[in-house]
Protein backbone atom coordinates (compact mmCIF):
# COMPACT_ATOMS: atom_id res chain seq x y z
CA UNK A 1 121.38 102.31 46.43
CA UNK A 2 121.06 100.35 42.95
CA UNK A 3 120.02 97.26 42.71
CA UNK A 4 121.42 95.24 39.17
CA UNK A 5 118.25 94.05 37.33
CA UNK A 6 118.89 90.72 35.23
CA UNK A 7 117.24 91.56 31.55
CA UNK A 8 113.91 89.98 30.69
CA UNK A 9 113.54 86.46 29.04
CA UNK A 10 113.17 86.32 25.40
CA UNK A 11 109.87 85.90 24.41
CA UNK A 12 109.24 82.17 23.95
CA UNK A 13 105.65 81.48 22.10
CA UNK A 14 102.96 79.52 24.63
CA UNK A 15 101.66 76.39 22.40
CA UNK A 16 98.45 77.49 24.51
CA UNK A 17 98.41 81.55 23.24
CA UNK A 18 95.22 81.12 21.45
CA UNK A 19 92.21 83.35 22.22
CA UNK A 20 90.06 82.31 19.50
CA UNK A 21 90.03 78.60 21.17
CA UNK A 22 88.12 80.61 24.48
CA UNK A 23 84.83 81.16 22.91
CA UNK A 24 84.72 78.25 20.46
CA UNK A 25 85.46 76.29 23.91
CA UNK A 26 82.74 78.19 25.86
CA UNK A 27 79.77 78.00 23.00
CA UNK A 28 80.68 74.02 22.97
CA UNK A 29 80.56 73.46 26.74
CA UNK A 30 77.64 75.16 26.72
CA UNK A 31 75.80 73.48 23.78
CA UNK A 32 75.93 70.13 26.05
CA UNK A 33 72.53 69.60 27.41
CA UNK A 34 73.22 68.28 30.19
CA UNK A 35 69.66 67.85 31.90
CA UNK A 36 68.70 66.08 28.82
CA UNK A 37 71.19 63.97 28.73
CA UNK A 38 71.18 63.35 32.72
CA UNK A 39 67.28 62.23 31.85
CA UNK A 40 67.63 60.09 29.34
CA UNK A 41 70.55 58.29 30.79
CA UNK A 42 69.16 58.05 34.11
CA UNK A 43 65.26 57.75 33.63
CA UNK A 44 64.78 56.96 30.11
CA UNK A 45 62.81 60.41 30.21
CA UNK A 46 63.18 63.33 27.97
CA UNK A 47 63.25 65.95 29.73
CA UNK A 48 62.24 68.31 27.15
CA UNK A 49 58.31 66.41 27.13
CA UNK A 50 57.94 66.82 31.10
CA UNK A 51 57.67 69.75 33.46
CA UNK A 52 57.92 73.69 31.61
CA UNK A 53 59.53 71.98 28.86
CA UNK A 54 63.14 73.72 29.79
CA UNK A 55 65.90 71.90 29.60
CA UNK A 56 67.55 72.96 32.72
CA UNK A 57 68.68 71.78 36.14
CA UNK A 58 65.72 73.45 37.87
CA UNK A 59 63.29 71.50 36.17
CA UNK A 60 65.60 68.68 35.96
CA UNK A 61 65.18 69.09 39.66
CA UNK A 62 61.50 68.93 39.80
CA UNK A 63 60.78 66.54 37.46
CA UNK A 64 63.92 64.39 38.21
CA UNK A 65 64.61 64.51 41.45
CA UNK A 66 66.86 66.13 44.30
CA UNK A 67 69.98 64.64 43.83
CA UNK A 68 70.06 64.80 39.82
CA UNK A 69 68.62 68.28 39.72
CA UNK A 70 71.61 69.59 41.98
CA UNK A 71 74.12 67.01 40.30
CA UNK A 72 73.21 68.88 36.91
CA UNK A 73 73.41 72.22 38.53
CA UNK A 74 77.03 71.65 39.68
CA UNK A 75 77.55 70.14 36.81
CA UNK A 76 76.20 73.52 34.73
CA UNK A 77 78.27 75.58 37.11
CA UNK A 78 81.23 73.88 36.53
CA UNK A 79 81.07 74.12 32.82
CA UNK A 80 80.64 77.71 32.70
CA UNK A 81 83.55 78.09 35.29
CA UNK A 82 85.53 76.10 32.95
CA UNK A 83 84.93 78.12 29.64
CA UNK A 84 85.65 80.99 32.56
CA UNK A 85 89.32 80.07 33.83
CA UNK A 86 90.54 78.46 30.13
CA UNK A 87 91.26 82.84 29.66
């Protein structure tokens, strides 16, 4: 038995078909500090002067505190999922 298949849409450009924005999007989500600006904004501490010296949410964590060290770890994660699903 045959089944009538309606012909494909015409091609109608997506205003958001553009793969060079992915990377440029990803490099500036990820060139937010975010531990050093969670430390200065919060404590008044840079972040960068305290602890190893990394600027990241573990030793935002130690140096910091609990609930800013996993704020800026979801925070982290959610930027890389970000640059991740704009594909």
């Amino acid at each position: 038995m045959w089944v009538r298949v309606p012909p494909p849409a015409p091609y109608k450009p997506n205003r958001y078909n553009v793969p060079w924005l992915i990377p440029i999007l990803g490099y500036l989500l990820g060139s937010i500090p975010t531990a050093y600006v969670a430390g200065r904004l919060l404590r008044g501490r840079d972040i960068r002067q305290m602890g190893d010296g990394n600027v990241g949410a573990q030793n935002a964590f130690r140096q910091l505190g609990a609930k800013v060290g996993i704020t800026i770890g979801i925070i982290d994660i959610g930027k890389g999922a970000l640059a991740v699903l704009c594909d």
